[in-house]
PDB file of N, CA and C in Angstrom:
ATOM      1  N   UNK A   1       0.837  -1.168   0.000  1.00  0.00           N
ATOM      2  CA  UNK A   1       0.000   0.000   0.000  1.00  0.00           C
ATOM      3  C   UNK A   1       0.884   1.233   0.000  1.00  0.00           C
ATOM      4  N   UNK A   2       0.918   2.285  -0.832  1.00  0.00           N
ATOM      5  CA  UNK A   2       1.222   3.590  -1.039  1.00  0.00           C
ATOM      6  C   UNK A   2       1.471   4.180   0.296  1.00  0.00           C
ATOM      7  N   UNK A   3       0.021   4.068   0.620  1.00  0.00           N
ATOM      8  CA  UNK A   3       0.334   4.898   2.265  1.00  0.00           C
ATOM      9  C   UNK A   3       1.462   4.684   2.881  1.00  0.00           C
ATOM     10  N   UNK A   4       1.290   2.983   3.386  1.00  0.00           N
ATOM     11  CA  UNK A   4       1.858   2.603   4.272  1.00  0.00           C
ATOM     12  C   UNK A   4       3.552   2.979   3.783  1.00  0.00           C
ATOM     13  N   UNK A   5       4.210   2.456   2.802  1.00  0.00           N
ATOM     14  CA  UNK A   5       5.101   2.625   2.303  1.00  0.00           C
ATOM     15  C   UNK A   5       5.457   4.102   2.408  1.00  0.00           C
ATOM     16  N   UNK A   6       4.963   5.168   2.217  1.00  0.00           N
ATOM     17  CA  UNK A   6       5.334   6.457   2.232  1.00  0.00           C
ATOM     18  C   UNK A   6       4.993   7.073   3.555  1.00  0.00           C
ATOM     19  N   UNK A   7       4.478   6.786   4.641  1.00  0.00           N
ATOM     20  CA  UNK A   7       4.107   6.940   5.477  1.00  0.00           C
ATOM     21  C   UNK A   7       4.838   8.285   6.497  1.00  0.00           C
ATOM     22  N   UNK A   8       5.918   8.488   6.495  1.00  0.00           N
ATOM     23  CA  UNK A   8       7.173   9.317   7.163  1.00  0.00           C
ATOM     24  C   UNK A   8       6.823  10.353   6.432  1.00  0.00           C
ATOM     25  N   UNK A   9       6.975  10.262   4.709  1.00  0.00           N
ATOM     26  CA  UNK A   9       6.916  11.449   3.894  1.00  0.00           C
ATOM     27  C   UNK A   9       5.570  12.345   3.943  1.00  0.00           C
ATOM     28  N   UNK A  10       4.590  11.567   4.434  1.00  0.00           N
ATOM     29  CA  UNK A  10       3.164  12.193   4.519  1.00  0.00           C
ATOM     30  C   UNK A  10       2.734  12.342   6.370  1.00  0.00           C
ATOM     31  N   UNK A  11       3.834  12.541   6.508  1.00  0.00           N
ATOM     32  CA  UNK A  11       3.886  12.580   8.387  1.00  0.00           C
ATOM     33  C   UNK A  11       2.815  11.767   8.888  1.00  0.00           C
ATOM     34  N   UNK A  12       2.598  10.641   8.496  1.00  0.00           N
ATOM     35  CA  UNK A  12       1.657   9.685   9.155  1.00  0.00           C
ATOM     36  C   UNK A  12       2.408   8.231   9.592  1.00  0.00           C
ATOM     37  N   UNK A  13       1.557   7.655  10.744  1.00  0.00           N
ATOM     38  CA  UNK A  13       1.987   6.262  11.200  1.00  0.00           C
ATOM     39  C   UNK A  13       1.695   5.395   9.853  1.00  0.00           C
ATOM     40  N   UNK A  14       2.373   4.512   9.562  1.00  0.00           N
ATOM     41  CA  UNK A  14       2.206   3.163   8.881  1.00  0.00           C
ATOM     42  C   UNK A  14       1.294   2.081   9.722  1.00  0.00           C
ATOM     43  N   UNK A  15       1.298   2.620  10.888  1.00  0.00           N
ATOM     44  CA  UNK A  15       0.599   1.138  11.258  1.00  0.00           C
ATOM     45  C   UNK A  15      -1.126   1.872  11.765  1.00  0.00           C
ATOM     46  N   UNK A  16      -0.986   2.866  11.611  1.00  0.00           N
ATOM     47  CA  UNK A  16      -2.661   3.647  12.292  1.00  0.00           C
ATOM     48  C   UNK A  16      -3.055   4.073  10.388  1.00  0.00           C
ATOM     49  N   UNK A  17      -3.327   3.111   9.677  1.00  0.00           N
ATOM     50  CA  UNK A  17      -4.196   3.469   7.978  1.00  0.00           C
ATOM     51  C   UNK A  17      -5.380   3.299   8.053  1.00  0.00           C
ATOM     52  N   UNK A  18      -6.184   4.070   7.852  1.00  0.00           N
ATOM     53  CA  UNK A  18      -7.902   3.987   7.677  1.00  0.00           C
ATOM     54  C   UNK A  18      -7.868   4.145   6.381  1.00  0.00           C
ATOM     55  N   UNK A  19      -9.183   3.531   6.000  1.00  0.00           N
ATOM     56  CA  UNK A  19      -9.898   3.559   4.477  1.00  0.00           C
ATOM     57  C   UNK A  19     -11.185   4.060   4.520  1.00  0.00           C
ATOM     58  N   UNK A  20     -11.625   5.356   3.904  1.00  0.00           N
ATOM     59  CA  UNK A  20     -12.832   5.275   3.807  1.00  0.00           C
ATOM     60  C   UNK A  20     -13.513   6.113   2.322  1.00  0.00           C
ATOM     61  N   UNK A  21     -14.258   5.911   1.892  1.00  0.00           N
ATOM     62  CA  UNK A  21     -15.402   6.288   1.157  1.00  0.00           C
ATOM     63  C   UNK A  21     -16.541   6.424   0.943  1.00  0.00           C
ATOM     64  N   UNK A  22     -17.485   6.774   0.036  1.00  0.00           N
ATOM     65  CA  UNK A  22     -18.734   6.434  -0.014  1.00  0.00           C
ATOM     66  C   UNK A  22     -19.382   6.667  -1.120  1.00  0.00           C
ATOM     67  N   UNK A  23     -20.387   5.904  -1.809  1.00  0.00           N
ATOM     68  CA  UNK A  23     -21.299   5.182  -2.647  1.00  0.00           C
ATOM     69  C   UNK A  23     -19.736   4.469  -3.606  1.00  0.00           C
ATOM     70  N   UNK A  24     -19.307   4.880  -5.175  1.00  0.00           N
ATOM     71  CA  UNK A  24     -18.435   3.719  -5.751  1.00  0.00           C
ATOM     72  C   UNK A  24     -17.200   3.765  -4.634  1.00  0.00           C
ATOM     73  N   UNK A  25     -16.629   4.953  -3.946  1.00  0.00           N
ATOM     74  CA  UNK A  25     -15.267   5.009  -2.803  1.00  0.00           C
ATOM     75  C   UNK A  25     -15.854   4.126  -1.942  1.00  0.00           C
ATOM     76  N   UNK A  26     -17.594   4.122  -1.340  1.00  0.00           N
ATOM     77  CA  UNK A  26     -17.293   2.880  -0.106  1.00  0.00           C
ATOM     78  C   UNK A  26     -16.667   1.458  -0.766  1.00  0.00           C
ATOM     79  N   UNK A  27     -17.044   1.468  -1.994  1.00  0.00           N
ATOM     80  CA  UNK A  27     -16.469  -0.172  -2.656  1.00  0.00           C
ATOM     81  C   UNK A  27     -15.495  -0.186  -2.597  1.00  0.00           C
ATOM     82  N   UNK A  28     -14.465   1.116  -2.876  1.00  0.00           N
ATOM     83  CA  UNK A  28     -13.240   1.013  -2.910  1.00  0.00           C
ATOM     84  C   UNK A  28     -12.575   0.622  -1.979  1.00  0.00           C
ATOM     85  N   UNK A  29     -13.032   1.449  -0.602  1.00  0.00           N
ATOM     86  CA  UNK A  29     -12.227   1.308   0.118  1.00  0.00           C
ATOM     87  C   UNK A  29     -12.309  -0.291   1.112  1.00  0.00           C
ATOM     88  N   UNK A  30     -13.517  -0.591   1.194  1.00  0.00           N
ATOM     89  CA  UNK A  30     -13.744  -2.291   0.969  1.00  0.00           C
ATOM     90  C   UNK A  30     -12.591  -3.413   0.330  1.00  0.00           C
ATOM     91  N   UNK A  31     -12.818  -3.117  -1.106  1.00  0.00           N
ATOM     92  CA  UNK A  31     -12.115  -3.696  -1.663  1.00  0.00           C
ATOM     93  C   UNK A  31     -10.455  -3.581  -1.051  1.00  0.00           C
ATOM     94  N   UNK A  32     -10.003  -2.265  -1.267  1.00  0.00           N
ATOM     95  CA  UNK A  32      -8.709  -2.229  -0.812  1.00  0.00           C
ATOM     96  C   UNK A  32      -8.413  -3.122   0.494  1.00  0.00           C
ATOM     97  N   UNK A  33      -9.192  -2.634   1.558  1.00  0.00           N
ATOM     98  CA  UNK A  33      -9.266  -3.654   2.881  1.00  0.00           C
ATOM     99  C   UNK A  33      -8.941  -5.295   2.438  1.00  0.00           C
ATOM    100  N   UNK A  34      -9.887  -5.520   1.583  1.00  0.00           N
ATOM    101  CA  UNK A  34      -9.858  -7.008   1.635  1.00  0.00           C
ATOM    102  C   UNK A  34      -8.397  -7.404   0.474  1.00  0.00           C
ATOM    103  N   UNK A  35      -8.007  -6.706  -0.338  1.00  0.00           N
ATOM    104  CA  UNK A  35      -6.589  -6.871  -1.534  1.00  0.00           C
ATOM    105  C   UNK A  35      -5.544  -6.353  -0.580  1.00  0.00           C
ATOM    106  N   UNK A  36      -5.530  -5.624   0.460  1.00  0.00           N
ATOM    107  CA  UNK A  36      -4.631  -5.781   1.519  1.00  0.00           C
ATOM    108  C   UNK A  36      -4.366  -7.260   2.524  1.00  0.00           C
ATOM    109  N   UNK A  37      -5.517  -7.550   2.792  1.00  0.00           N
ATOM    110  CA  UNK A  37      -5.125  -8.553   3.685  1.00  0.00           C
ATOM    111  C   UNK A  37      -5.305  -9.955   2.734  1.00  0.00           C
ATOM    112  N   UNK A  38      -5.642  -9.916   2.002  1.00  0.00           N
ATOM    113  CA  UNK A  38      -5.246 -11.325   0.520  1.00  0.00           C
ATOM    114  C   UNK A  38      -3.648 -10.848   0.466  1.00  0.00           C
ATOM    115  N   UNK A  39      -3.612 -10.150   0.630  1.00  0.00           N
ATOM    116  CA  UNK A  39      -1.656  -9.569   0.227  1.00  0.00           C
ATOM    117  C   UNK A  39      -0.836  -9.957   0.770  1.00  0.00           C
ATOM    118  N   UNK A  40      -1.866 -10.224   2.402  1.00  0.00           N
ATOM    119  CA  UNK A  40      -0.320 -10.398   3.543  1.00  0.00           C
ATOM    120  C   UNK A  40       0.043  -9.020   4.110  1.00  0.00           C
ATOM    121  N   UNK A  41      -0.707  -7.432   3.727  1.00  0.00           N
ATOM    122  CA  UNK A  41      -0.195  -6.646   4.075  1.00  0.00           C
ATOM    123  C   UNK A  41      -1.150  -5.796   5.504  1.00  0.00           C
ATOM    124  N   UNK A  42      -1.937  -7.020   5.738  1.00  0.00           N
ATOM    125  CA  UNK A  42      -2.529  -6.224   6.984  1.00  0.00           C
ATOM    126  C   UNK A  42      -3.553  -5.664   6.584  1.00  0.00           C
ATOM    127  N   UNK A  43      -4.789  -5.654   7.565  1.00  0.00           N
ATOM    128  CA  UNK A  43      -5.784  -4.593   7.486  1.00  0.00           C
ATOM    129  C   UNK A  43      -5.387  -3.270   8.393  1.00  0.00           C
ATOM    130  N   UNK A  44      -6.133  -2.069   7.207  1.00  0.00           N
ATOM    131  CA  UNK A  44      -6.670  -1.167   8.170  1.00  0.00           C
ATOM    132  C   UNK A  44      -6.945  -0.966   9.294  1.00  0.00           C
ATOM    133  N   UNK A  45      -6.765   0.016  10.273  1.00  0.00           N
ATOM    134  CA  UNK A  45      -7.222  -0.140  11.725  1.00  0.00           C
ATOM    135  C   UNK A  45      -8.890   0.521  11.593  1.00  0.00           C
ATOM    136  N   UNK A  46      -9.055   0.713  10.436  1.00  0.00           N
ATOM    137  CA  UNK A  46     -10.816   1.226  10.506  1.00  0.00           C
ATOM    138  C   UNK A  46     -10.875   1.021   8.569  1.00  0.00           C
ATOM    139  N   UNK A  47     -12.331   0.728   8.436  1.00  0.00           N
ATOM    140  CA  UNK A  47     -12.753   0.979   7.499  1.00  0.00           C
ATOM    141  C   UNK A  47     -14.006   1.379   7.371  1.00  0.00           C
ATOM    142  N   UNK A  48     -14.220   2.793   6.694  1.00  0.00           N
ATOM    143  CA  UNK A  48     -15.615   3.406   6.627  1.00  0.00           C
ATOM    144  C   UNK A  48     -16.364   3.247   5.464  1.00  0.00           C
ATOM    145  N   UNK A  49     -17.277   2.678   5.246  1.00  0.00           N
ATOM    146  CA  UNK A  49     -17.518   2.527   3.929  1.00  0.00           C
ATOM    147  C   UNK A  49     -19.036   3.011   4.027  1.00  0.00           C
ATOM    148  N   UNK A  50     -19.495   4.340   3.252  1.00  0.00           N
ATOM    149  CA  UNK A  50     -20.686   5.057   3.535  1.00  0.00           C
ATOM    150  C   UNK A  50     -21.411   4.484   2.184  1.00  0.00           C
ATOM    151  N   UNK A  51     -22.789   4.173   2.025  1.00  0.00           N
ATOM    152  CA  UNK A  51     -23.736   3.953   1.111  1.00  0.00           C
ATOM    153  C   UNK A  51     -22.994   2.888  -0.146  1.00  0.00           C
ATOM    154  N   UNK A  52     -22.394   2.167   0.087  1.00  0.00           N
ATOM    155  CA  UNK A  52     -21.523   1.346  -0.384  1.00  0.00           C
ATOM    156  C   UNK A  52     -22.067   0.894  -1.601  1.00  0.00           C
ATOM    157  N   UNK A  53     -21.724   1.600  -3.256  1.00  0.00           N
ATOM    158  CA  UNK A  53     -22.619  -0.058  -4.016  1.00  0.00           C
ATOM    159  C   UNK A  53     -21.903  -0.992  -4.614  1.00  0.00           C
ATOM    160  N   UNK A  54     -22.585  -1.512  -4.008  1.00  0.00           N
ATOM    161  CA  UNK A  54     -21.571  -3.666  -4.394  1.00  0.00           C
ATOM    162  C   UNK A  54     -22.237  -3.941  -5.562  1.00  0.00           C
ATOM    163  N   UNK A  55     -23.496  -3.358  -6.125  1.00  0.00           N
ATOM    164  CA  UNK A  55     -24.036  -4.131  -7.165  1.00  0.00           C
ATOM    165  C   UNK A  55     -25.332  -3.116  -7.389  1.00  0.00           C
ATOM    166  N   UNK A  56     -25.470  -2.625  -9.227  1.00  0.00           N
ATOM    167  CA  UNK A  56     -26.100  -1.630  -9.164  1.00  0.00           C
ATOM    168  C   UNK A  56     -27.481  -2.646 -10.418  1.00  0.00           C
ATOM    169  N   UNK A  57     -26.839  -4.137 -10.595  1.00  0.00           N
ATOM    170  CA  UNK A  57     -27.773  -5.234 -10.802  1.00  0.00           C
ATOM    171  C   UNK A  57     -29.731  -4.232 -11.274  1.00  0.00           C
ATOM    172  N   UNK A  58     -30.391  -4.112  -9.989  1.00  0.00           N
ATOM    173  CA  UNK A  58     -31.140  -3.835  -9.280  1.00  0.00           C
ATOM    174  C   UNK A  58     -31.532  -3.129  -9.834  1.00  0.00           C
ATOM    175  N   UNK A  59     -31.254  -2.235  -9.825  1.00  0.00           N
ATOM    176  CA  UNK A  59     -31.156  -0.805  -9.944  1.00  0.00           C
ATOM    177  C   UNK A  59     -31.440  -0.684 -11.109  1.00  0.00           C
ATOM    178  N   UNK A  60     -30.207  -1.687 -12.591  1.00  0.00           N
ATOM    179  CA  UNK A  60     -31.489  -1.544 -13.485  1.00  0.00           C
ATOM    180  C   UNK A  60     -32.573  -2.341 -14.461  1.00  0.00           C
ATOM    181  N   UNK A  61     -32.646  -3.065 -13.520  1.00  0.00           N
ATOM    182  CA  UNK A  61     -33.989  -3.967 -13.658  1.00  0.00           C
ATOM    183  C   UNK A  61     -35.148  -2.427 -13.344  1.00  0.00           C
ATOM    184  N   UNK A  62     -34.862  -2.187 -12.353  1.00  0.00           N
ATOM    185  CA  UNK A  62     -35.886  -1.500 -12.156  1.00  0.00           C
ATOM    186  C   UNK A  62     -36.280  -0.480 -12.954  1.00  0.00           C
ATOM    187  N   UNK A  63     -35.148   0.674 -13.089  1.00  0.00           N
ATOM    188  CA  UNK A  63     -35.232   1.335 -14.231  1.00  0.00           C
ATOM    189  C   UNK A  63     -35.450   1.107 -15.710  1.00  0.00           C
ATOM    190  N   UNK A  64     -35.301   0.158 -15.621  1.00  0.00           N
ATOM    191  CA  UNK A  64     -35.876  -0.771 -17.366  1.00  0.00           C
ATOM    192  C   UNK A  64     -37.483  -0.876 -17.115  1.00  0.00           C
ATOM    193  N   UNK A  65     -38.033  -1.705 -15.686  1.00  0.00           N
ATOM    194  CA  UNK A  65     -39.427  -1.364 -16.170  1.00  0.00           C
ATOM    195  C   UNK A  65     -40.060  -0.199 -16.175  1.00  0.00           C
ATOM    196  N   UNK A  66     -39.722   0.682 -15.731  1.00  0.00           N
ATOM    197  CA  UNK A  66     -39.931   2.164 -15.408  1.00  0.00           C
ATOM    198  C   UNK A  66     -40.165   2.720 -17.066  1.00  0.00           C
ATOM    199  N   UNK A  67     -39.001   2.654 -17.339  1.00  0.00           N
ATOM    200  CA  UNK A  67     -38.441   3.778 -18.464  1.00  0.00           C
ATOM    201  C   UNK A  67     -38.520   3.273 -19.232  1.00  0.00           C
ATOM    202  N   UNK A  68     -38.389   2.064 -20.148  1.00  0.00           N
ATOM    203  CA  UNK A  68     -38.155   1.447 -21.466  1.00  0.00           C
ATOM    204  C   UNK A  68     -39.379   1.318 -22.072  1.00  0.00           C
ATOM    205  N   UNK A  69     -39.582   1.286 -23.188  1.00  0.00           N
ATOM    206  CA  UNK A  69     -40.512   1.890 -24.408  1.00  0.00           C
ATOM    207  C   UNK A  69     -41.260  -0.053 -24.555  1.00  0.00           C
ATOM    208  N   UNK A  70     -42.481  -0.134 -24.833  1.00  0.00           N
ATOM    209  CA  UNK A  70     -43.266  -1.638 -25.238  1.00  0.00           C
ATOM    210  C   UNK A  70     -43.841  -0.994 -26.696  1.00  0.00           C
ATOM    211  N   UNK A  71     -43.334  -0.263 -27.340  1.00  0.00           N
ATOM    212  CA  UNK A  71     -43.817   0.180 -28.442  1.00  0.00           C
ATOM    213  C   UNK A  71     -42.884   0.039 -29.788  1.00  0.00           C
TER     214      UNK A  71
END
């Protein structure tokens, strides 16, 4: 991880890294969490992940019956 690795240069601890985002950033920062610790490089000591979308699937099913033309 960037952070962690540069950590001195950005006057921050390496071992105190939070992740957070929200709606495609909450995925991100999710994801990163979990491709960190698949890595071997440790989790985050927090991860915030606000309105998170994992899957926008849904979303347009729905908008297809809504909006799409039978003509």
């Amino acid at each position: 991880m960037r952070v962690k690795n540069n950590a001195a240069q950005l006057n921050g601890n390496p071992v105190k890294v939070a992740v957070t985002g929200e709606s495609a950033g909450g995925y991100m920062a999710i994801t990163v969490s979990m491709m960190a610790r698949d890595r071997g490089l440790g989790l985050p000591i927090h991860a915030l992940s606000v309105f998170p979308v994992a899957n926008n699937f849904l979303f347009y099913w729905k908008a297809n019956d809504h909006f799409s033309s039978t003509d």
